[in-house]
PDB file of N, CA and C in Angstrom:
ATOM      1  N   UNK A   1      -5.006 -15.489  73.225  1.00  0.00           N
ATOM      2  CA  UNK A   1      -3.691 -15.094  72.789  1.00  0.00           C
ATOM      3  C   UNK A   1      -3.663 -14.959  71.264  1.00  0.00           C
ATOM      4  N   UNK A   2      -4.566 -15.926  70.446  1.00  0.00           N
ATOM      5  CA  UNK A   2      -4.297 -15.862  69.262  1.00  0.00           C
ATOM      6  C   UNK A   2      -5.034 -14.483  68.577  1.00  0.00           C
ATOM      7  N   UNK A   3      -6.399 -13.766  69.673  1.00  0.00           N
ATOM      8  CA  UNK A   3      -6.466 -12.870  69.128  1.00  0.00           C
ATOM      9  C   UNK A   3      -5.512 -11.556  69.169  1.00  0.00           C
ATOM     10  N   UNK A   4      -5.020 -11.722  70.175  1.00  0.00           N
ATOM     11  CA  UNK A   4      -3.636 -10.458  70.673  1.00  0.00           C
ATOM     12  C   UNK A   4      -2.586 -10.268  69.415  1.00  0.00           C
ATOM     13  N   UNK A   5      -2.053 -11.442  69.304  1.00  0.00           N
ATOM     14  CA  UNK A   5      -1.028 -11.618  68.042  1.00  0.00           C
ATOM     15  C   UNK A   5      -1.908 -11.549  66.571  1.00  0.00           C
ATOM     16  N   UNK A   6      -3.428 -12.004  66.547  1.00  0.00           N
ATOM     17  CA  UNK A   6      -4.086 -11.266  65.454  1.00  0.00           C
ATOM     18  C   UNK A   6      -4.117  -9.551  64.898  1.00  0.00           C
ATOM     19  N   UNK A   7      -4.539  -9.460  65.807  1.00  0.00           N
ATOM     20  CA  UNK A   7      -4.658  -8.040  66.303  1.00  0.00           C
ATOM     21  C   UNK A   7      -3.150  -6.717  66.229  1.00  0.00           C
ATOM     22  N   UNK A   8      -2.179  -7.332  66.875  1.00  0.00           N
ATOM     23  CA  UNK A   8      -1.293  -7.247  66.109  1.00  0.00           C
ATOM     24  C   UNK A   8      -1.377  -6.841  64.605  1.00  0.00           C
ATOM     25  N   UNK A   9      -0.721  -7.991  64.506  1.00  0.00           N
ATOM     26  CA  UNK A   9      -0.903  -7.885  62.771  1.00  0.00           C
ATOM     27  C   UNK A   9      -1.725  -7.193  61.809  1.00  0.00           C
ATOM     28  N   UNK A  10      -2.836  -7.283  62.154  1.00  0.00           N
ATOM     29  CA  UNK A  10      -3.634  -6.493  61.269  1.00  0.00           C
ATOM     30  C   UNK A  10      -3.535  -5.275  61.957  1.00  0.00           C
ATOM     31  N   UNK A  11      -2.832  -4.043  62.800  1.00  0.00           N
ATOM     32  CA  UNK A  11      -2.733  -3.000  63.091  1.00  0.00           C
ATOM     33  C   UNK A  11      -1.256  -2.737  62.264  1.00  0.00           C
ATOM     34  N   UNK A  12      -0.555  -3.445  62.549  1.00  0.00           N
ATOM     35  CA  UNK A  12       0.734  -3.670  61.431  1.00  0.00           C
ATOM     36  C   UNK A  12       0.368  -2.896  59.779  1.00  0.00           C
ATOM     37  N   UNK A  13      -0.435  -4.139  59.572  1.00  0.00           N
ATOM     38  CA  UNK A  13      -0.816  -4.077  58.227  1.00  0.00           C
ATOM     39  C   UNK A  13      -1.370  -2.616  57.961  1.00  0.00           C
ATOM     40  N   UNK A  14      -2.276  -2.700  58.752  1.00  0.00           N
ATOM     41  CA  UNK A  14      -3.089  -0.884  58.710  1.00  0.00           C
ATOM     42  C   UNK A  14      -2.113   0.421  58.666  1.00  0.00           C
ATOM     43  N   UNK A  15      -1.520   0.090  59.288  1.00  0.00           N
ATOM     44  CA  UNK A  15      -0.522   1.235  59.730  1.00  0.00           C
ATOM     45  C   UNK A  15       0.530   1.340  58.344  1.00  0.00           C
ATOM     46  N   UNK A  16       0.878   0.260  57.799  1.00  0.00           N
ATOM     47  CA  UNK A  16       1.850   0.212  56.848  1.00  0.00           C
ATOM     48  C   UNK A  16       1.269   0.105  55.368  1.00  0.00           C
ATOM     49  N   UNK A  17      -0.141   0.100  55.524  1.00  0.00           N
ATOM     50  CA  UNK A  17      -0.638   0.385  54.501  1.00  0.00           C
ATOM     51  C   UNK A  17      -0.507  -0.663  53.437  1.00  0.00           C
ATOM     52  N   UNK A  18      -0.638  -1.925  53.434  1.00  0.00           N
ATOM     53  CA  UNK A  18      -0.579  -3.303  53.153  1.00  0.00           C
ATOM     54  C   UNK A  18      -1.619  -4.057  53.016  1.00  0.00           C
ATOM     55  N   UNK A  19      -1.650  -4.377  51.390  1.00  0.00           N
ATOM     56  CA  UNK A  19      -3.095  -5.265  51.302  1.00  0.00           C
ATOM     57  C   UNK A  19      -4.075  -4.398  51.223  1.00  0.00           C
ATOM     58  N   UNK A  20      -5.241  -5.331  51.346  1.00  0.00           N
ATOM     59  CA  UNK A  20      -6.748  -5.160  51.366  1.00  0.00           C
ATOM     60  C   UNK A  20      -7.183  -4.331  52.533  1.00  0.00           C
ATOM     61  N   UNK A  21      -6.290  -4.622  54.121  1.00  0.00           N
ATOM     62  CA  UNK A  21      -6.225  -4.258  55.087  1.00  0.00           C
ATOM     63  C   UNK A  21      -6.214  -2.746  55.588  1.00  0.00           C
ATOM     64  N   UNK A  22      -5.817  -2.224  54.344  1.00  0.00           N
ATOM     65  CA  UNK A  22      -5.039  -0.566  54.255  1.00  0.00           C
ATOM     66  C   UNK A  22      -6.726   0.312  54.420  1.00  0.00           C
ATOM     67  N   UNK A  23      -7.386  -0.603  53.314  1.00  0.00           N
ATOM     68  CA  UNK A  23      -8.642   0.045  53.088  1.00  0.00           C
ATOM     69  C   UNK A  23      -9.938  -0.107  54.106  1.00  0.00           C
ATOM     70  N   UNK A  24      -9.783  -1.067  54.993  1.00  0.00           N
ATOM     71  CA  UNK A  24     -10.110  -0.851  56.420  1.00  0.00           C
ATOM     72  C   UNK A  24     -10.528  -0.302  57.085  1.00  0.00           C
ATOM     73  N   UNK A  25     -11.940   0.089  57.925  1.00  0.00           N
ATOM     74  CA  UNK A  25     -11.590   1.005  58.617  1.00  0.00           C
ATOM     75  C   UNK A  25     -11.213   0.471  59.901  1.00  0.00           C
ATOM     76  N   UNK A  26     -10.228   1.202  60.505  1.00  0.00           N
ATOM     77  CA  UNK A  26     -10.295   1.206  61.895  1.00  0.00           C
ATOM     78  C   UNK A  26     -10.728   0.090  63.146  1.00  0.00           C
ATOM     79  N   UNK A  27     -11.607   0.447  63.319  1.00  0.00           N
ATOM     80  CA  UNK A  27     -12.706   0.052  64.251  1.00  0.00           C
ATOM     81  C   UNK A  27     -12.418  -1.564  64.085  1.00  0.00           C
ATOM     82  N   UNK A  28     -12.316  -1.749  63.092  1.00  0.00           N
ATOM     83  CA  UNK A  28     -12.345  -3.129  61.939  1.00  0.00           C
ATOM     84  C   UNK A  28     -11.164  -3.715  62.859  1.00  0.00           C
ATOM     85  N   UNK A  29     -10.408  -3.185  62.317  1.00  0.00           N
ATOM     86  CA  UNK A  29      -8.594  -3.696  62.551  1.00  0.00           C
ATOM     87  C   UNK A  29      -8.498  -3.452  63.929  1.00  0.00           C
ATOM     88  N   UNK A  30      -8.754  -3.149  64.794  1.00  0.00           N
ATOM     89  CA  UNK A  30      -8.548  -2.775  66.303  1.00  0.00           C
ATOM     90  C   UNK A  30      -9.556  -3.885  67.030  1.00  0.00           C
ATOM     91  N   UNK A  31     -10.734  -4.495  66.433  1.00  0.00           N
ATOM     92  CA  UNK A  31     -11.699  -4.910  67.245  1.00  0.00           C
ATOM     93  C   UNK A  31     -11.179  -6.402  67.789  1.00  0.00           C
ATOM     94  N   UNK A  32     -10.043  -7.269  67.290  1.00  0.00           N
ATOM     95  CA  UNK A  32      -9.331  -8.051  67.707  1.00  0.00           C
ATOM     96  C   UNK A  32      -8.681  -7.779  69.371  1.00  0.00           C
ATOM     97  N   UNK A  33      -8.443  -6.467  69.646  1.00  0.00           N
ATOM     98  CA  UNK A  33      -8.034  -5.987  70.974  1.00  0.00           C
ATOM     99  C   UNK A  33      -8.981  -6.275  72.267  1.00  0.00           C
ATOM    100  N   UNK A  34     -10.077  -5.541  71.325  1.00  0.00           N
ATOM    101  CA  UNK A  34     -11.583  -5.773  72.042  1.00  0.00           C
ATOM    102  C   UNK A  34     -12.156  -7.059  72.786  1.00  0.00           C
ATOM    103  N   UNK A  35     -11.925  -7.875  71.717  1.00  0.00           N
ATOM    104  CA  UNK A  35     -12.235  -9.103  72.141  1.00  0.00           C
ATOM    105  C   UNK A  35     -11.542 -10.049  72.884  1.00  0.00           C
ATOM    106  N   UNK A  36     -10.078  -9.893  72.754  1.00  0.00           N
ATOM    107  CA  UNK A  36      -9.402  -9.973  73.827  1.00  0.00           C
ATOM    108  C   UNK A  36      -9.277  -9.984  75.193  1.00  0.00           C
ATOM    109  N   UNK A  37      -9.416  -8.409  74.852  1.00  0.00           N
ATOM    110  CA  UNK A  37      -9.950  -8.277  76.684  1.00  0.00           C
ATOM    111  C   UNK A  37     -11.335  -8.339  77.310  1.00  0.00           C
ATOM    112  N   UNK A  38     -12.291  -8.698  76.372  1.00  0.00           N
ATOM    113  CA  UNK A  38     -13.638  -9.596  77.045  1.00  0.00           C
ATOM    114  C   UNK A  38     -13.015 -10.808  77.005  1.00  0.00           C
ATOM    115  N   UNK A  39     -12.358 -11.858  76.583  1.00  0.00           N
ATOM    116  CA  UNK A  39     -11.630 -12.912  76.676  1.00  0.00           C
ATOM    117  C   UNK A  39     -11.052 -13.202  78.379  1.00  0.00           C
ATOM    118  N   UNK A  40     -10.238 -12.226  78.140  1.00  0.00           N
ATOM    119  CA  UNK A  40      -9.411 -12.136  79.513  1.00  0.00           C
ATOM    120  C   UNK A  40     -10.471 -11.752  80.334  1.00  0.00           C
ATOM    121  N   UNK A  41     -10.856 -10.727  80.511  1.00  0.00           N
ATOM    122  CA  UNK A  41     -11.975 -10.597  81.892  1.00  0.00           C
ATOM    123  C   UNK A  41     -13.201 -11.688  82.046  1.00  0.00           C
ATOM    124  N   UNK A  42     -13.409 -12.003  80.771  1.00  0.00           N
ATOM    125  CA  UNK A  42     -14.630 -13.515  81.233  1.00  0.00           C
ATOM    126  C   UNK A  42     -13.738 -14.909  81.704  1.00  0.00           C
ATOM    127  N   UNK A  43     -12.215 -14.699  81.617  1.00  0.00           N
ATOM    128  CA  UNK A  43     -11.706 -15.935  82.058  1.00  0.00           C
ATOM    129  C   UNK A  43     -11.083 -15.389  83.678  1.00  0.00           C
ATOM    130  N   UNK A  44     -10.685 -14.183  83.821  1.00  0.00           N
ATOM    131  CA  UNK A  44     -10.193 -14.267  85.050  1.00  0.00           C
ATOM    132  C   UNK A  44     -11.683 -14.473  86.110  1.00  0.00           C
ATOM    133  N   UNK A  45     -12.854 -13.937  85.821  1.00  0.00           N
ATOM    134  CA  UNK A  45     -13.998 -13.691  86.488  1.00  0.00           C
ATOM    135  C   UNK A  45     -14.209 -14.946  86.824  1.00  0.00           C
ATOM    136  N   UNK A  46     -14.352 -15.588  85.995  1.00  0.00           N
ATOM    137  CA  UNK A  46     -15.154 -17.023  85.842  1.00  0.00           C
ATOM    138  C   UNK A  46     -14.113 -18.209  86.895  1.00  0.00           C
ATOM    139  N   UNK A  47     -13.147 -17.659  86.459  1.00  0.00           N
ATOM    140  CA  UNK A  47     -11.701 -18.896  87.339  1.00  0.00           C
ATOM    141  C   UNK A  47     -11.293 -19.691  86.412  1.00  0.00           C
ATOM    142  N   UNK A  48     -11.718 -19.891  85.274  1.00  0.00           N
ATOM    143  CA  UNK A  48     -11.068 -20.616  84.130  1.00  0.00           C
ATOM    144  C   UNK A  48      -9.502 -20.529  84.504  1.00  0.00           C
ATOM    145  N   UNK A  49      -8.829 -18.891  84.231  1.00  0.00           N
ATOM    146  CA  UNK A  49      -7.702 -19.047  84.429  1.00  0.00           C
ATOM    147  C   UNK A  49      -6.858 -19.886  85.335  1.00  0.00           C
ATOM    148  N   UNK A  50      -7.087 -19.513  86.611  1.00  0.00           N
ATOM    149  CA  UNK A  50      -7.003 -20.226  88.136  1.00  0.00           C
ATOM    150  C   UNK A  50      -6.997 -21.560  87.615  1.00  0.00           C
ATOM    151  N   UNK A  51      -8.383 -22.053  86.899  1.00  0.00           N
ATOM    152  CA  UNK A  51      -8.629 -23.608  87.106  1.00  0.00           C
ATOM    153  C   UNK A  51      -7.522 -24.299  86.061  1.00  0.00           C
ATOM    154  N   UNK A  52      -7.077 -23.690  85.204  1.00  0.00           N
ATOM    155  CA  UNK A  52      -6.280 -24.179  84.033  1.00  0.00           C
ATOM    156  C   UNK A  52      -4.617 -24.254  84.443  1.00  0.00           C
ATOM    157  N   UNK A  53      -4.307 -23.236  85.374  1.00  0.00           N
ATOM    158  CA  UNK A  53      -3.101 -23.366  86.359  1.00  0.00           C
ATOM    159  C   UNK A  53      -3.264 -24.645  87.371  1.00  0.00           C
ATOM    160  N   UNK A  54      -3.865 -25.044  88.251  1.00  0.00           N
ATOM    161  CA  UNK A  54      -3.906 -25.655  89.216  1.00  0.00           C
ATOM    162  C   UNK A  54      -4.124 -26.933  88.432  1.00  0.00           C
ATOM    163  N   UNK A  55      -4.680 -26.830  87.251  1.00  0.00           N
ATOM    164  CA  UNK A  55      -4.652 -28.473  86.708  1.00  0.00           C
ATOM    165  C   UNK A  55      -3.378 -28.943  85.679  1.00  0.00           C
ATOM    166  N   UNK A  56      -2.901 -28.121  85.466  1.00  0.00           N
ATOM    167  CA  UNK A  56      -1.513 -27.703  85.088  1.00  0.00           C
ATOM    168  C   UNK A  56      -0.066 -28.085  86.389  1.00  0.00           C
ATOM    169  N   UNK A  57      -0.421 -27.937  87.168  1.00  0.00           N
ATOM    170  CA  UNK A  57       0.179 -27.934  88.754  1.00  0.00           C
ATOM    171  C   UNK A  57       0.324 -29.550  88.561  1.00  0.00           C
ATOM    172  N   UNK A  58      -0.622 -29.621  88.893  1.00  0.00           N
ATOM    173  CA  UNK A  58      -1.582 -30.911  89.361  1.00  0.00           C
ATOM    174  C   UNK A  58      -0.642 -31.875  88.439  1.00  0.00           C
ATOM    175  N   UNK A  59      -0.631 -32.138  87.073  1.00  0.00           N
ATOM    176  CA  UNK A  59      -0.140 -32.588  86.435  1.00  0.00           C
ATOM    177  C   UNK A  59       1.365 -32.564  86.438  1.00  0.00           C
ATOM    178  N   UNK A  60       1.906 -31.650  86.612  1.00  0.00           N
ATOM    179  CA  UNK A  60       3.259 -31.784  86.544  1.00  0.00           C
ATOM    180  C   UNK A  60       3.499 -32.579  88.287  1.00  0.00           C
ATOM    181  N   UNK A  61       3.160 -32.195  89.140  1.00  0.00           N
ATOM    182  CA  UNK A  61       2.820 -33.184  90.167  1.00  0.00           C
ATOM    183  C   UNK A  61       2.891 -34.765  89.900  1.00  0.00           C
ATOM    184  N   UNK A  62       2.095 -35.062  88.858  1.00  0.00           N
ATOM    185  CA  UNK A  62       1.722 -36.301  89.033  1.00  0.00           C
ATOM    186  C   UNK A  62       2.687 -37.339  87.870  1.00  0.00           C
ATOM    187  N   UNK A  63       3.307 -36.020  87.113  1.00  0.00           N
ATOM    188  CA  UNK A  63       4.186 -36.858  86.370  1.00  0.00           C
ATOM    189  C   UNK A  63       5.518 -36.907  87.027  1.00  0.00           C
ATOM    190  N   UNK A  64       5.918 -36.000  88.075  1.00  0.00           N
ATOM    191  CA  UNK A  64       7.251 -36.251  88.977  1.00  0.00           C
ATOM    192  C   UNK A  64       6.945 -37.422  89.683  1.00  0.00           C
ATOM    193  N   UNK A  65       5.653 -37.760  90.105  1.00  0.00           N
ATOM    194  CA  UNK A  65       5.276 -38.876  91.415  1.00  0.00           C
ATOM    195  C   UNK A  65       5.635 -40.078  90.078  1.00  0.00           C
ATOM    196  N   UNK A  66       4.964 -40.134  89.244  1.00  0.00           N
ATOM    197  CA  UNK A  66       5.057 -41.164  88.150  1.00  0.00           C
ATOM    198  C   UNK A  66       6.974 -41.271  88.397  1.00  0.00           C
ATOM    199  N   UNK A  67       7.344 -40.753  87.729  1.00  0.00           N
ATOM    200  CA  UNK A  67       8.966 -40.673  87.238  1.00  0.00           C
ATOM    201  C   UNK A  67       9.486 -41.508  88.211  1.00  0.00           C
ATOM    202  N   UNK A  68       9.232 -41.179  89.936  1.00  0.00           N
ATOM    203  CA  UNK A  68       9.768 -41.148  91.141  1.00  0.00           C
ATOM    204  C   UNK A  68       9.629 -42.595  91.101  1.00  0.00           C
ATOM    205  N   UNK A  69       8.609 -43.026  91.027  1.00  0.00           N
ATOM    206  CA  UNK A  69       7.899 -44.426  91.235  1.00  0.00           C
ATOM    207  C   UNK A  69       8.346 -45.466  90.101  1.00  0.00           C
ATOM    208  N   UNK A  70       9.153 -45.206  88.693  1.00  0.00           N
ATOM    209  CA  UNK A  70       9.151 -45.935  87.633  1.00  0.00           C
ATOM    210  C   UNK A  70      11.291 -46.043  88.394  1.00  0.00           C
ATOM    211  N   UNK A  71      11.648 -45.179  88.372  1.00  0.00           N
ATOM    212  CA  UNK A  71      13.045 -45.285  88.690  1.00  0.00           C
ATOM    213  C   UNK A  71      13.064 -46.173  90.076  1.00  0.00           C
ATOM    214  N   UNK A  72      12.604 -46.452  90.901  1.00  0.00           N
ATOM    215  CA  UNK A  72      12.306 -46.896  92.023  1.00  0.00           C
ATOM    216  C   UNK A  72      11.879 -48.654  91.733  1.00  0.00           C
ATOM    217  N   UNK A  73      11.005 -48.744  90.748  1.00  0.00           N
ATOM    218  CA  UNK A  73      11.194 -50.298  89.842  1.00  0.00           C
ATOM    219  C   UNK A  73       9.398 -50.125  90.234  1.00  0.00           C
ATOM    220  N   UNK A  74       9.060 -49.130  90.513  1.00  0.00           N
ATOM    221  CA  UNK A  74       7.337 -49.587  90.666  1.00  0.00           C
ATOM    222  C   UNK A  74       6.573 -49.565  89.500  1.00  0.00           C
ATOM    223  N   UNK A  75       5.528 -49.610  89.372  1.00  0.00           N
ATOM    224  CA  UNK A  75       4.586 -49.017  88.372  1.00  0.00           C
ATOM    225  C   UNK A  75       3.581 -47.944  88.819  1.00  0.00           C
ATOM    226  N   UNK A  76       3.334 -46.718  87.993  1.00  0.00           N
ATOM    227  CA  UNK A  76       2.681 -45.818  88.560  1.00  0.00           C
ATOM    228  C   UNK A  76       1.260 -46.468  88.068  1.00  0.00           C
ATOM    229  N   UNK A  77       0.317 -46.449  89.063  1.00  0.00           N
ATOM    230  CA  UNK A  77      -1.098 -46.635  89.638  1.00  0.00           C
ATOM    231  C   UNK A  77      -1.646 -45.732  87.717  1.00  0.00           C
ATOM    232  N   UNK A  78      -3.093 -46.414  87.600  1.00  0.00           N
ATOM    233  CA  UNK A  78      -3.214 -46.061  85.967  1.00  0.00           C
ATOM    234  C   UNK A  78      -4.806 -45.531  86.897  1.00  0.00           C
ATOM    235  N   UNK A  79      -4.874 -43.304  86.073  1.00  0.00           N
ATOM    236  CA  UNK A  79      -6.077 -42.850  86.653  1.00  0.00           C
ATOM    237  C   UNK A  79      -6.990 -43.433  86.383  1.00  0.00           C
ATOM    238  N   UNK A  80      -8.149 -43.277  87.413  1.00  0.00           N
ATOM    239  CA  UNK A  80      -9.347 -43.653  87.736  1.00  0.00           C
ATOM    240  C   UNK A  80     -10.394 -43.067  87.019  1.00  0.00           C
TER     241      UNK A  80
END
């Protein structure tokens, strides 16, 4: 993401003719896009994405079970 919103910006800059950036070529200022989307396709391929949701899940899961269990007068169980 941080290269997307990089990338951004320095097409900004290019375009508006700003800075050091102006003098640029191209290829230069665009290659933030590039890498991006090898970013994204080596994470959807791989399951990173998938795996970073479901442990994300997982967690918000386990902090409702926590909550459930502390209002209730228990103590939630400490991970293994």
């Amino acid at each position: 993401m941080y290269m997307l919103v990089l990338g951004i910006i320095l097409a900004l800059l290019k375009y508006l003719e700003i800075g050091p950036v102006a003098a640029w070529s191209w290829w230069w200022v665009l290659s933030p896009f590039g890498l991006t989307l090898l970013w994204w396709g080596w994470a959807d391929s791989t399951g990173y994405t998938k795996r970073k949701a479901m442990e994300k899940i997982e967690q918000r899961k386990q902090d409702r079970i926590n909550k459930h269990k502390e209002s209730m007068g228990m103590r939630p169980r400490k991970p293994r």
